[in-house]
Protein backbone atom coordinates (compact mmCIF):
# COMPACT_ATOMS: atom_id res chain seq x y z
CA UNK A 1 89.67 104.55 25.79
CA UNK A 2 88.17 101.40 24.20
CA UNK A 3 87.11 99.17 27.04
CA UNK A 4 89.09 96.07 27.97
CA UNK A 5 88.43 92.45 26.21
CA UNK A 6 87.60 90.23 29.18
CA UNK A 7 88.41 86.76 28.88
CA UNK A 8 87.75 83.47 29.82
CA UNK A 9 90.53 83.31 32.49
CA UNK A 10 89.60 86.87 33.77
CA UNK A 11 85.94 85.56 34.44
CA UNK A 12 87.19 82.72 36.27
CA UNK A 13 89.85 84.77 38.45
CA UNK A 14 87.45 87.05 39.04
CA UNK A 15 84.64 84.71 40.17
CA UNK A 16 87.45 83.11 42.35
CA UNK A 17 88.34 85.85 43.75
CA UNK A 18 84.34 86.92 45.02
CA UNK A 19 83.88 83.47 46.13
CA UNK A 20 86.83 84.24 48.63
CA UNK A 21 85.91 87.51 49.55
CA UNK A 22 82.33 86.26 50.95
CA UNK A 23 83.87 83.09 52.17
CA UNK A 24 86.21 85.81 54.70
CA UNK A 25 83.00 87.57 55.10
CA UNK A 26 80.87 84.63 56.53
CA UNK A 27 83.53 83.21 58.22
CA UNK A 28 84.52 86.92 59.96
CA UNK A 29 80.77 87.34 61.04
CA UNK A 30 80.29 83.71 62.29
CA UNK A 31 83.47 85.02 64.77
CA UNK A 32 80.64 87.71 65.96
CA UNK A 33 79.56 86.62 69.37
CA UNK A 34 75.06 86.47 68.90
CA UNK A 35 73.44 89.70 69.71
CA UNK A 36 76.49 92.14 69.91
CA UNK A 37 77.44 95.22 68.40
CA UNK A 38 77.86 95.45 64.23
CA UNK A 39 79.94 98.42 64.85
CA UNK A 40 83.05 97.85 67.19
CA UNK A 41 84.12 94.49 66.77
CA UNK A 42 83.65 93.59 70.14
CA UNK A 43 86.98 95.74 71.09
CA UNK A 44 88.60 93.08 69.49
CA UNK A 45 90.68 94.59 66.57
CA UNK A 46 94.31 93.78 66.67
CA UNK A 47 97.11 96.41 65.02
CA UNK A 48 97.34 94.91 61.77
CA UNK A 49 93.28 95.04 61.47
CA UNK A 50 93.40 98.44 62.70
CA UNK A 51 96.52 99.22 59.96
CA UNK A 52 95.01 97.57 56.98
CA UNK A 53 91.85 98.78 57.52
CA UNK A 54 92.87 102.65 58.04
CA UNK A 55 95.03 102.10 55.12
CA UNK A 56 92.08 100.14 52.98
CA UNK A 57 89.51 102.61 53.92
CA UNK A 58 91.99 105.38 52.56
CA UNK A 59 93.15 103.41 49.59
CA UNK A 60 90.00 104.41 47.61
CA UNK A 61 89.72 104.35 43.73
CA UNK A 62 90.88 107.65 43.81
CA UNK A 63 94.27 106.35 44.22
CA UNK A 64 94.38 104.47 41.51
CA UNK A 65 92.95 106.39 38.94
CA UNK A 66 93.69 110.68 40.32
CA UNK A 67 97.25 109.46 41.70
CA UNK A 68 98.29 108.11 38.76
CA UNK A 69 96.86 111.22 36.57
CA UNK A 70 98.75 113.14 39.19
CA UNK A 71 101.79 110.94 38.65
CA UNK A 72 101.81 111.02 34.99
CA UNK A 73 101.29 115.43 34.51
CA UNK A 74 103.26 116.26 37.68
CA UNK A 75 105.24 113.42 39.16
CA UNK A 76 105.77 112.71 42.77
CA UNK A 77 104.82 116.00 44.03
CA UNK A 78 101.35 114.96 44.99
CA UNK A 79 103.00 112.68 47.37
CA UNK A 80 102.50 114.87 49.85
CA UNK A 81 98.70 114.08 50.57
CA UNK A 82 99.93 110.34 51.41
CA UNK A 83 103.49 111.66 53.20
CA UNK A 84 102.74 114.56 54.92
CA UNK A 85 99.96 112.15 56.72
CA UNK A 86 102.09 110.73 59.04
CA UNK A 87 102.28 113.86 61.54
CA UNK A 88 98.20 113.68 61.64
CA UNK A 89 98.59 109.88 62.23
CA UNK A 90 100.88 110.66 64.82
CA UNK A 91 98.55 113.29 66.52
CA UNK A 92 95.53 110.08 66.33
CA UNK A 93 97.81 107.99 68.32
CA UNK A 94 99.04 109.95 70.77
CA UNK A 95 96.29 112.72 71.33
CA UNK A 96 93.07 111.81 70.04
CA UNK A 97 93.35 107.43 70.31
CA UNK A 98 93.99 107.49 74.10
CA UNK A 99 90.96 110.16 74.51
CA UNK A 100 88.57 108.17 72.77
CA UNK A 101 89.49 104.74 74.19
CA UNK A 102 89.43 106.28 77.60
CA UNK A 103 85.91 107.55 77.59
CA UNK A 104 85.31 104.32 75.62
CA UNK A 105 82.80 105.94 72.76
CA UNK A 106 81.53 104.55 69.68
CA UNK A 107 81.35 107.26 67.53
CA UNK A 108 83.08 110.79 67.30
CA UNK A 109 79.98 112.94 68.31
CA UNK A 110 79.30 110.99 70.95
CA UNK A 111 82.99 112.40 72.39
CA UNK A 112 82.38 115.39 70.90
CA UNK A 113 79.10 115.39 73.02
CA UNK A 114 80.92 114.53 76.48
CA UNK A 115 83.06 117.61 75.44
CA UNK A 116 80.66 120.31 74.42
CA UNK A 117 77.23 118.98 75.52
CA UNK A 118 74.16 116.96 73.65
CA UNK A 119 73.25 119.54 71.46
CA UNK A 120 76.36 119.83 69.63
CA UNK A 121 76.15 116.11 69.52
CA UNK A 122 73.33 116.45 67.79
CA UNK A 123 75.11 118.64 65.27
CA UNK A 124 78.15 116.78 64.70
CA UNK A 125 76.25 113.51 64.36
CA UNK A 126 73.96 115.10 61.10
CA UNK A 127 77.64 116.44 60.18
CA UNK A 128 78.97 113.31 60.19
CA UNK A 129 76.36 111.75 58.00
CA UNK A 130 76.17 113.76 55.36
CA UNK A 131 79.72 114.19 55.05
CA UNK A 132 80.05 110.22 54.95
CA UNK A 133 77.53 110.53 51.92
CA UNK A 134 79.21 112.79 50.13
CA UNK A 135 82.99 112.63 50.62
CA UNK A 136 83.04 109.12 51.20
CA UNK A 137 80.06 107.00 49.34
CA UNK A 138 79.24 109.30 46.77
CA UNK A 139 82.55 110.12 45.55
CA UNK A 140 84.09 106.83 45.58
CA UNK A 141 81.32 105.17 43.89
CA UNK A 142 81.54 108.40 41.19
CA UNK A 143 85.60 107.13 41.12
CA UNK A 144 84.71 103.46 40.71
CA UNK A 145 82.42 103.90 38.02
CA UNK A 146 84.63 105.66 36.04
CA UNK A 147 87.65 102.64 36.48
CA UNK A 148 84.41 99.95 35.68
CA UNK A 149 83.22 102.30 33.00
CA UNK A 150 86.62 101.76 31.70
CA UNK A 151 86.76 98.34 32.13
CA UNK A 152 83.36 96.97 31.29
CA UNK A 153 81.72 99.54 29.66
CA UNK A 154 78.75 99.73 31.49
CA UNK A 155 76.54 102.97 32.91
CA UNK A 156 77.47 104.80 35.69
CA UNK A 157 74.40 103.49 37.73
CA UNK A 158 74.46 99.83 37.41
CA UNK A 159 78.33 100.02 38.18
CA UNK A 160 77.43 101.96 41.68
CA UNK A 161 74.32 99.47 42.46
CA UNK A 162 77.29 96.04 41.67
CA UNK A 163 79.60 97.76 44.31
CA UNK A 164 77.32 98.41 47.09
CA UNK A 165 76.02 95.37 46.32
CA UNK A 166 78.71 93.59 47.55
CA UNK A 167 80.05 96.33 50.16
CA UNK A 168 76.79 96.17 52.16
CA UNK A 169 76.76 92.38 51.94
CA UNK A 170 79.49 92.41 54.93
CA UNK A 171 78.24 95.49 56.11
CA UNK A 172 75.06 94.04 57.19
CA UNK A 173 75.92 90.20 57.24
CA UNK A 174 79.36 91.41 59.94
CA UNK A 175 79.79 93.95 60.73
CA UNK A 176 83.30 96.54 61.64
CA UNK A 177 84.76 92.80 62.00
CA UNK A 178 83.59 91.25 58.60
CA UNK A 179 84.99 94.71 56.78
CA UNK A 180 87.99 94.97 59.05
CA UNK A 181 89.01 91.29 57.81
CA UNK A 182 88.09 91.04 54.74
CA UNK A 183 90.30 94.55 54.23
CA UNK A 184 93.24 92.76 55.18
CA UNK A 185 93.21 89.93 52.47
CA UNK A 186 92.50 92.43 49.81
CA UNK A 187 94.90 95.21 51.04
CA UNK A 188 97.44 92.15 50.57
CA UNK A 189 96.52 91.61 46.99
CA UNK A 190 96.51 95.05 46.69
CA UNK A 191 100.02 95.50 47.47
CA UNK A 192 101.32 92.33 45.42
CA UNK A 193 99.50 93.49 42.15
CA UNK A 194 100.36 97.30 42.14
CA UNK A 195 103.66 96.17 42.89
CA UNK A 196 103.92 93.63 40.66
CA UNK A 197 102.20 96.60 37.75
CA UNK A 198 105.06 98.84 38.72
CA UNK A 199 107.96 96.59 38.55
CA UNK A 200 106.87 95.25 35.06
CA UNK A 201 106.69 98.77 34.07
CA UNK A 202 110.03 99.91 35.52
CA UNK A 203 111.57 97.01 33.96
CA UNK A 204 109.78 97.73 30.31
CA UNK A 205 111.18 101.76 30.88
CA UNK A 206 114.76 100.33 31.49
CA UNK A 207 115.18 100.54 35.31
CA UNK A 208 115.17 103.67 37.34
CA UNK A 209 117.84 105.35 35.20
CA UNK A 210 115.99 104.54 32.15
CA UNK A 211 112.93 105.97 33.93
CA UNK A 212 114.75 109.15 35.64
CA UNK A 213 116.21 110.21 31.94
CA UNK A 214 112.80 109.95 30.37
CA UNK A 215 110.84 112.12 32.45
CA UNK A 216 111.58 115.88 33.38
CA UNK A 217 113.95 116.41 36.58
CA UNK A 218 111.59 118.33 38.41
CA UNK A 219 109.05 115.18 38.61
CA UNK A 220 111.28 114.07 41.57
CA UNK A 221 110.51 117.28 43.57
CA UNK A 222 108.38 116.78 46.31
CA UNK A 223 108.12 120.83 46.66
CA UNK A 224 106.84 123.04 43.70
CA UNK A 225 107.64 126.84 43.70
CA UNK A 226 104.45 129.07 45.11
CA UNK A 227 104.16 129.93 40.92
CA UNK A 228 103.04 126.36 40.50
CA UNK A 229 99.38 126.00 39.81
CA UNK A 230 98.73 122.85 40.86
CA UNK A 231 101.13 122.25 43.57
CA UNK A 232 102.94 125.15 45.57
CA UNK A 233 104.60 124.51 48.57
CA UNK A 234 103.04 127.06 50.85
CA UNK A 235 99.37 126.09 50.61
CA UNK A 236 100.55 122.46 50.87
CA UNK A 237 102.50 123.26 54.01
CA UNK A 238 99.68 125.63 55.57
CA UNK A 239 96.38 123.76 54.29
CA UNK A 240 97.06 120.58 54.87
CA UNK A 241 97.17 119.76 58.26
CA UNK A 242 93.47 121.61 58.34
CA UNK A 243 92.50 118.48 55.44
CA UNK A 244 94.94 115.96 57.97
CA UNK A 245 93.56 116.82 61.02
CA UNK A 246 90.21 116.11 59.96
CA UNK A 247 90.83 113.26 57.88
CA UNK A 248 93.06 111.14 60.04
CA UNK A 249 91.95 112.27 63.56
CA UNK A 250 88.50 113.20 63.52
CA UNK A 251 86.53 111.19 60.75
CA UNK A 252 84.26 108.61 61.76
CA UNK A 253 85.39 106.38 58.92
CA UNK A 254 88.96 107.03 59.03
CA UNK A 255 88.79 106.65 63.19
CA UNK A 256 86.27 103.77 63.79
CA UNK A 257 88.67 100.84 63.58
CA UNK A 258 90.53 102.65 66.44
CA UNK A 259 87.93 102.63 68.22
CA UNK A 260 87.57 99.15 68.10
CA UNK A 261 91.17 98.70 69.10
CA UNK A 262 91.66 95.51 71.61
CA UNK A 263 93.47 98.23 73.92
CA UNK A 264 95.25 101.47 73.65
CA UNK A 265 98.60 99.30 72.26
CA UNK A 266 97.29 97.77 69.88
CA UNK A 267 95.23 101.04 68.90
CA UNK A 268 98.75 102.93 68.91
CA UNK A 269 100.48 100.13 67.04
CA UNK A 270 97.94 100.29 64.59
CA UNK A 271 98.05 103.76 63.50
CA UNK A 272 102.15 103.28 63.38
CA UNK A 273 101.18 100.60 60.72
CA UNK A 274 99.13 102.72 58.82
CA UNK A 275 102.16 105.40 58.48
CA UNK A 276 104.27 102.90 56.90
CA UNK A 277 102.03 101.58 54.81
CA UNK A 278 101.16 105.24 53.24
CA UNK A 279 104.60 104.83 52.53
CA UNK A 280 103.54 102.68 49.52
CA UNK A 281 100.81 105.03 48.21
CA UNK A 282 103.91 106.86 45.94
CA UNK A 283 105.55 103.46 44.77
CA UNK A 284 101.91 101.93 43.94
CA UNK A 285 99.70 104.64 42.77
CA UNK A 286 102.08 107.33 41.40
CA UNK A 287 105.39 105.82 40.02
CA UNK A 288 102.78 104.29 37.77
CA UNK A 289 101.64 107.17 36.31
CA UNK A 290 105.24 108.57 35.90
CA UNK A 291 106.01 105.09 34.37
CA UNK A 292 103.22 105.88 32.10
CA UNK A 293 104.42 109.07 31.10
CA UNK A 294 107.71 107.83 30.12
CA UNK A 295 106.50 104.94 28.31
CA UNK A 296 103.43 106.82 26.73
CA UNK A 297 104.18 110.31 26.79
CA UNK A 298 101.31 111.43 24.38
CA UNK A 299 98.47 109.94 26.34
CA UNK A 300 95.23 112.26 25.40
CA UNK A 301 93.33 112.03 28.84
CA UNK A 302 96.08 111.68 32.21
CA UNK A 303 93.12 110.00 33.89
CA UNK A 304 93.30 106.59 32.16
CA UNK A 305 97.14 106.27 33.23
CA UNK A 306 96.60 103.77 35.18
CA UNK A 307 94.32 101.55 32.93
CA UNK A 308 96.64 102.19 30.11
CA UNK A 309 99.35 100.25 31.57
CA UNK A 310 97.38 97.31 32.86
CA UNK A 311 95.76 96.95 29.07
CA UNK A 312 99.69 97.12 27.20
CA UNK A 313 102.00 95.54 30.22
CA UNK A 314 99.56 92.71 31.54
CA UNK A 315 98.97 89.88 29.93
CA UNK A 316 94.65 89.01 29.18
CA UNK A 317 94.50 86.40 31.84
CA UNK A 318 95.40 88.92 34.16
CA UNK A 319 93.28 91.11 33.78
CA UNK A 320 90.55 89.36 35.81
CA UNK A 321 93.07 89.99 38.87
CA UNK A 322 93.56 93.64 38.30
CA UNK A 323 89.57 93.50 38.61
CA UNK A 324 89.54 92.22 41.39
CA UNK A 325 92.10 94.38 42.97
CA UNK A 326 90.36 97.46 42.12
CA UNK A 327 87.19 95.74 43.57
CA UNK A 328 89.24 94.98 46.76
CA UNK A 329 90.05 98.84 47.19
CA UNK A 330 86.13 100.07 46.45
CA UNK A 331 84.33 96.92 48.55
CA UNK A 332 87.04 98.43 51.30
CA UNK A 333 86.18 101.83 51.13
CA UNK A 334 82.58 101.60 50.64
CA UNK A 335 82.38 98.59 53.27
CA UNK A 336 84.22 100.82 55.68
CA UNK A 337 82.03 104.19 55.20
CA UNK A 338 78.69 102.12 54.89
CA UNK A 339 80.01 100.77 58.38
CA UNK A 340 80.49 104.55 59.63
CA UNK A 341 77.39 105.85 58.37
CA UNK A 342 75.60 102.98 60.23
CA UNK A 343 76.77 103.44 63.51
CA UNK A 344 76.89 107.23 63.92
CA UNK A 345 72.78 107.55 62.72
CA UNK A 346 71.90 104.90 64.87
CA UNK A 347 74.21 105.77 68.02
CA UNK A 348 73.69 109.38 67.79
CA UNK A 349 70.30 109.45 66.44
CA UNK A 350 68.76 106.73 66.70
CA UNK A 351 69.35 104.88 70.36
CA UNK A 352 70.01 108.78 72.06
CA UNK A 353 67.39 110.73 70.47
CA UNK A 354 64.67 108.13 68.75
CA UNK A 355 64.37 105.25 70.79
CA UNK A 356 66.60 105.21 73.98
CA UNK A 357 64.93 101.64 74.93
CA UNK A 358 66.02 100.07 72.46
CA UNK A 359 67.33 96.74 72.33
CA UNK A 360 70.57 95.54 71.07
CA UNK A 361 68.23 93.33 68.43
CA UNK A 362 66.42 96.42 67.46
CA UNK A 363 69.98 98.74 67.33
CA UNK A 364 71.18 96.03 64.64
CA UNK A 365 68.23 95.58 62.36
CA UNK A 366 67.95 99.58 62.61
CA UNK A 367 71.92 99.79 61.80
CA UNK A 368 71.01 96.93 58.72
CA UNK A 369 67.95 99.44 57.44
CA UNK A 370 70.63 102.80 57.70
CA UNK A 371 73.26 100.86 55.78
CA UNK A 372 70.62 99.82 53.07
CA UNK A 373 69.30 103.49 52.71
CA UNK A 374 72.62 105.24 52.83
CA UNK A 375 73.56 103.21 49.72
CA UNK A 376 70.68 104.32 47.77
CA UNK A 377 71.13 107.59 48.98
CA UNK A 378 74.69 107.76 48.20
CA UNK A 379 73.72 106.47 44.47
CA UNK A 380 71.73 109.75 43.64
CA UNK A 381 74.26 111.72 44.54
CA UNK A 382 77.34 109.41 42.45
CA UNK A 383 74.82 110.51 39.75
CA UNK A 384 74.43 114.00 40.09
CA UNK A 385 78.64 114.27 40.65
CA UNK A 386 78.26 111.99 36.87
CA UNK A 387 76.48 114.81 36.01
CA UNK A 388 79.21 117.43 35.96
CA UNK A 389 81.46 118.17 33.57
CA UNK A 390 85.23 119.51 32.77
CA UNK A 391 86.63 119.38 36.43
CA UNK A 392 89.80 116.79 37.29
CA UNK A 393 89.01 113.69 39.47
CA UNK A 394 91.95 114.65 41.70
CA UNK A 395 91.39 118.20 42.29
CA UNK A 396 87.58 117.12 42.57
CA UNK A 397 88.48 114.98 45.87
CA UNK A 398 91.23 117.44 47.38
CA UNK A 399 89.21 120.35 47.16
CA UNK A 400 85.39 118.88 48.16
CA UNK A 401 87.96 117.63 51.38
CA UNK A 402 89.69 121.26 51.67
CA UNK A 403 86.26 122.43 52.62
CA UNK A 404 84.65 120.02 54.17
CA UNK A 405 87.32 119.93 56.76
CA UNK A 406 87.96 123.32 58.48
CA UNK A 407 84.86 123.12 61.03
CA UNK A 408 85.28 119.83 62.02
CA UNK A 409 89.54 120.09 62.42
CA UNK A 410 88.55 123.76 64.21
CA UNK A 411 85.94 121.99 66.85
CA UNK A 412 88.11 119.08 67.53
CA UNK A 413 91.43 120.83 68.19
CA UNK A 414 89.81 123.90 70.17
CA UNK A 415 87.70 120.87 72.34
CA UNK A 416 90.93 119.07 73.33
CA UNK A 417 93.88 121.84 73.08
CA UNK A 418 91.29 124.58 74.86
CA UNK A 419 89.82 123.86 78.34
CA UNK A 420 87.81 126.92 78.11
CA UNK A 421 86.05 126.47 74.73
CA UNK A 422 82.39 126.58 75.22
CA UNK A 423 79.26 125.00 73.54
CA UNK A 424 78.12 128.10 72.07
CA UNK A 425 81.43 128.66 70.05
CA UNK A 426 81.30 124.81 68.97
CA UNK A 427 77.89 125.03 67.53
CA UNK A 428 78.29 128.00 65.82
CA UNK A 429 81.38 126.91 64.34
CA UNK A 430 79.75 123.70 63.16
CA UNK A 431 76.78 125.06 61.93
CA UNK A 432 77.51 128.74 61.22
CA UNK A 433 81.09 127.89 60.34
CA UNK A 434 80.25 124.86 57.93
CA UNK A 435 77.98 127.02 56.22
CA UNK A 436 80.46 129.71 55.19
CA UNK A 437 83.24 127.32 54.42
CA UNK A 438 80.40 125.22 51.67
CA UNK A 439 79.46 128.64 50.52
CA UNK A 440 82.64 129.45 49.90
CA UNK A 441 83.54 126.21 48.51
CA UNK A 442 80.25 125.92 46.01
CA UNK A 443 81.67 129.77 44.95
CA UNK A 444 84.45 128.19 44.24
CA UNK A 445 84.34 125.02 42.11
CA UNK A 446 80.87 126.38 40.76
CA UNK A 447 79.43 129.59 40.77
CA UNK A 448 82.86 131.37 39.97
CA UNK A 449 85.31 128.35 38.80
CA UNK A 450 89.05 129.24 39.51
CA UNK A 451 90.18 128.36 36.05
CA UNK A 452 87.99 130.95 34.85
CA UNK A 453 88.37 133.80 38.26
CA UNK A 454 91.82 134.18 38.97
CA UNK A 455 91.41 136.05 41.87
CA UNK A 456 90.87 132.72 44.14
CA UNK A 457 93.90 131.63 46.18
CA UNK A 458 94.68 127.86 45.83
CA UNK A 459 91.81 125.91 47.42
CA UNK A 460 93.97 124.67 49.80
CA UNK A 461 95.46 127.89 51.09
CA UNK A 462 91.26 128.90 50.74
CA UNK A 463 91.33 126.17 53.72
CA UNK A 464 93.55 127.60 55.97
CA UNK A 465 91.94 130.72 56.03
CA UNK A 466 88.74 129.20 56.88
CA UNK A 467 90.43 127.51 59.13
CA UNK A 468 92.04 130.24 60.82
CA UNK A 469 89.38 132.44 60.76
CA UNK A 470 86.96 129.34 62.87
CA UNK A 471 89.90 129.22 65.79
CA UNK A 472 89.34 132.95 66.12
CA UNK A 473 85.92 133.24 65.94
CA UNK A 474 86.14 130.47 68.60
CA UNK A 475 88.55 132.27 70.91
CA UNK A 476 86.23 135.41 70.67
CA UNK A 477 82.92 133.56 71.38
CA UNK A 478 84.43 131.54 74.07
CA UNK A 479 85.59 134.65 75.30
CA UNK A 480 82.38 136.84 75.45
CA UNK A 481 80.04 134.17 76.10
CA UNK A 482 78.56 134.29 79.50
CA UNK A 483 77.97 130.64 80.07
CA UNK A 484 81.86 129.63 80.57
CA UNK A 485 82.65 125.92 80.10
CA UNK A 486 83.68 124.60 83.48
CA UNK A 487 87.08 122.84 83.16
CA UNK A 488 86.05 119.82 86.02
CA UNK A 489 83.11 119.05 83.83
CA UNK A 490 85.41 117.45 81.04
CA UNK A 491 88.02 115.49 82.28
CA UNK A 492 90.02 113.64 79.77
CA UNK A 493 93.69 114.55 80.69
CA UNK A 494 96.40 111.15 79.48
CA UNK A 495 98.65 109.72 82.04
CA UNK A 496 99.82 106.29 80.60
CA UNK A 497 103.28 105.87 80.17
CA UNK A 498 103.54 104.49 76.61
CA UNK A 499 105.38 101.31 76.42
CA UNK A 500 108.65 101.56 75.19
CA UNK A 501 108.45 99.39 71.43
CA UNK A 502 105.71 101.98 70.79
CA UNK A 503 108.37 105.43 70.85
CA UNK A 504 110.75 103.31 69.21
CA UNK A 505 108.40 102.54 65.95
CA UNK A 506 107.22 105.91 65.68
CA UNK A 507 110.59 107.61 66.51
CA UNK A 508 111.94 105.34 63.19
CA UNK A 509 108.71 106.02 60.74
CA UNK A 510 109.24 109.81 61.69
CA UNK A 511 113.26 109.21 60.80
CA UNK A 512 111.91 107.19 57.91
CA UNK A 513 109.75 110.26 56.33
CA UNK A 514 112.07 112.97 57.29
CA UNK A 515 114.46 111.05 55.16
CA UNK A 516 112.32 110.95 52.25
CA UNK A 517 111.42 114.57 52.43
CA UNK A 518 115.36 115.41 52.42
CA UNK A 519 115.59 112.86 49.69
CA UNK A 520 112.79 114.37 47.66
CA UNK A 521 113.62 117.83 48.29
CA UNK A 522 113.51 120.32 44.95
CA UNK A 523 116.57 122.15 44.56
């Protein structure tokens, strides 16, 4: 794809557009009381910080470039990653939220730690950190610099080095809060010019009827037959709530603005936000793709879907905005992650293990010095990912998650669900248990590629499996082991009475998406 001609009036929109962005930022951190923490806000996130920032961190360039590829070869059926979500948000709000705002933590292993013990602490937190490099910086700078690539035409590594850049710029200069805001501005602008992409585009097709009758019927299916290759139901079903339990409930950068909730309401109002607003991830990131199928149904590579229509629907002086969009979603995601990465190596690592003295000047510059490593770190690795050839974007994401995720979902759900769980089974699982599931994984995508072995299950039914096999193994060694975790020793059991305009909201978004399911069905 040749790349797009930038013009006067996309310069200026986009230099508009930056000047904004770092006006939020200086004017969020200014709002930072002197001397207190980079990483929680001050507790003072309200539900529509907490919503837009869940939803920003999600909203990586993945979506816009792999849903839209999905969207254009399969239709809506890859929906599912953004619909089924809402159980897993459901299980944050009203399982995992009040747990961690109760013990009042700042990162996941340090719960994890009350739970099991400092050791597996220890482990999670190194867990944690690495998987922040790889699932989260690595791959969404890899993403981005294939949508800049596109645009600009420039190499892989100066793209990377402009969007960290600018992410750790409010990382450093703000903080959770500078990110938190500035994701709410740009989730906004977000919204308006997806939208705005896929109305043109629907009205260009001729409506929805115009649309329906030019794509095949089974585009509309939200369930595939088990003898679908990309798709089937049954993995989809079975594998992933082991991806949603991880993702959504357990993941330092999906979780953190959570735990900077003002209070359990707003924290619980917050995550109901979110489930509406993955609502939108079909109409935004998908119908385009669909859109693009109907309008160009010869399109050599799926993956430019989304750029395709922005360069033949948008007028030139537009294009400066759609930059800046796509900016919005990687500064969000990066800022977000950055954010994460900071607070769990200095938290976990740093203040419990390296210097428990410290002061809160010395926890900031060492959470300023973590933020600037991770994203050099994090650019080595975007690079080697450049470096790899023949394998889809989409399926690239989903299945890196698919196996990241079984230890970590496993550990979290046995530590709450399963009083008598003990330490030893939780560090084996994470450290044993990760092992297997990356060997199994790098087998997998690498060693013996499924397009070539046929004998591999889908990846994500390879997930559940894992899975499964981790809550038995944990059972077992909980079982045998000889040390027994004392139940009085962890005591996080919820008694709040939830207020009442909290079950109404979520008792309507789970009408909402059961709706949509029965709308959606395949027949």
């Amino acid at each position: 794809m040749n790349n797009i001609n930038i013009s006067y009036w996309d310069w200026m929109v986009l230099l508009f557009y930056f000047v904004l962005l770092i006006g939020i930022g200086i004017w969020a951190s200014s709002k930072r009381e002197k001397g207190s923490s980079l990483f929680l806000a001050e507790h003072s996130l309200k539900w529509y910080h907490i919503g837009f920032s869940m939803w920003g961190t999600n909203v990586g360039p993945s979506m816009l470039i792999a849903s839209a590829s999905a969207g254009f070869t399969t239709g809506i059926v890859s929906g599912n990653y953004a619909w089924y979500a809402f159980v897993f948000i459901c299980l944050l709000a009203f399982v995992f939220a009040p747990r961690y705002l109760k013990l009042n933590v700042s990162t996941l292993p340090e719960f994890i730690g009350d739970r099991f013990g400092q050791s597996t602490r220890n482990i999670l937190a190194w867990y944690t950190i690495i998987t922040i490099l790889i699932s989260w910086l690595a791959l969404t700078l890899f993403a981005g610099g294939i949508l800049i690539r596109q645009m600009l035409g420039i190499p892989m590594w100066q793209s990377a080095l402009i969007l960290l850049l600018i992410s750790a710029f409010f990382t450093i200069l703000g903080g959770l809060k500078a990110v938190a805001y500035t994701n709410v501005y740009q989730m906004i602008l977000l919204i308006v010019v997806s939208a705005t992409l896929t109305i043109i585009g629907l009205i260009k097709v001729g409506g929805i009827s115009g649309l329906i009758s030019k794509v095949p019927a089974d585009y509309w299916n939200l369930f595939k037959p088990n003898s679908d290759t990309n798709f089937p139901w049954l993995p989809i079903i079975l594998g992933y709530p082991v991806m949603g339990v991880w993702f959504w409930c357990t993941d330092q950068s999906m979780v953190q603005p959570v735990l900077a909730a003002k209070n359990i309401n707003q924290g619980q109002l917050g995550t109901n936000f979110t489930g509406w607003l993955k609502i939108l991830d079909v109409p935004l990131y998908i119908l385009p793709g669909i859109i693009c199928f109907a309008l160009y149904p010869h399109l050599a590579n799926p993956d430019t879907a989304y750029m395709t229509l922005i360069t033949n629907l948008f007028p030139s002086g537009m294009v400066g905005l759609i930059i800046a969009v796509l900016a919005a979603a990687l500064v969000s995601t990066l800022g977000s992650a950055l954010n994460a990465l900071s607070t769990v190596f200095t938290m976990d690592i740093y203040v419990k293990r390296i210097c428990p003295k410290a002061t809160q000047k010395q926890i900031i510059k060492n959470g300023r010095i973590v933020t600037i490593a991770g994203a050099i770190i994090s650019i080595f690795i975007c690079l080697a990912i450049d470096s790899i050839k023949g394998l889809n974007l989409f399926n690239i994401f989903q299945s890196v998650l698919s196996f990241i995720a079984p230890p970590m979902a496993a550990v979290f759900l046995m530590g709450v669900f399963y009083k008598k769980t003990t330490m030893r089974a939780a560090n084996w699982v994470l450290t044993i248990g990760t092992a297997i599931s990356l060997t199994i994984g790098i087998l997998y995508l690498w060693v013996f590629p499924s397009e070539v072995y046929h004998f591999w299950p889908h990846f994500m039914l390879l997930s559940f499996y894992i899975f499964a096999f981790l809550i038995f193994f944990m059972f077992v060694v909980s079982a045998t082991d000889p040390k027994r975790f004392k139940q009085e020793a962890f005591n996080c059991e919820i008694h709040e009475k939830y207020s009442k305009k909290i079950i109404i909201l979520w008792a309507v978004l789970i009408l909402v998406m059961i709706g949509l399911y029965i709308i959606f069905n395949g027949h």
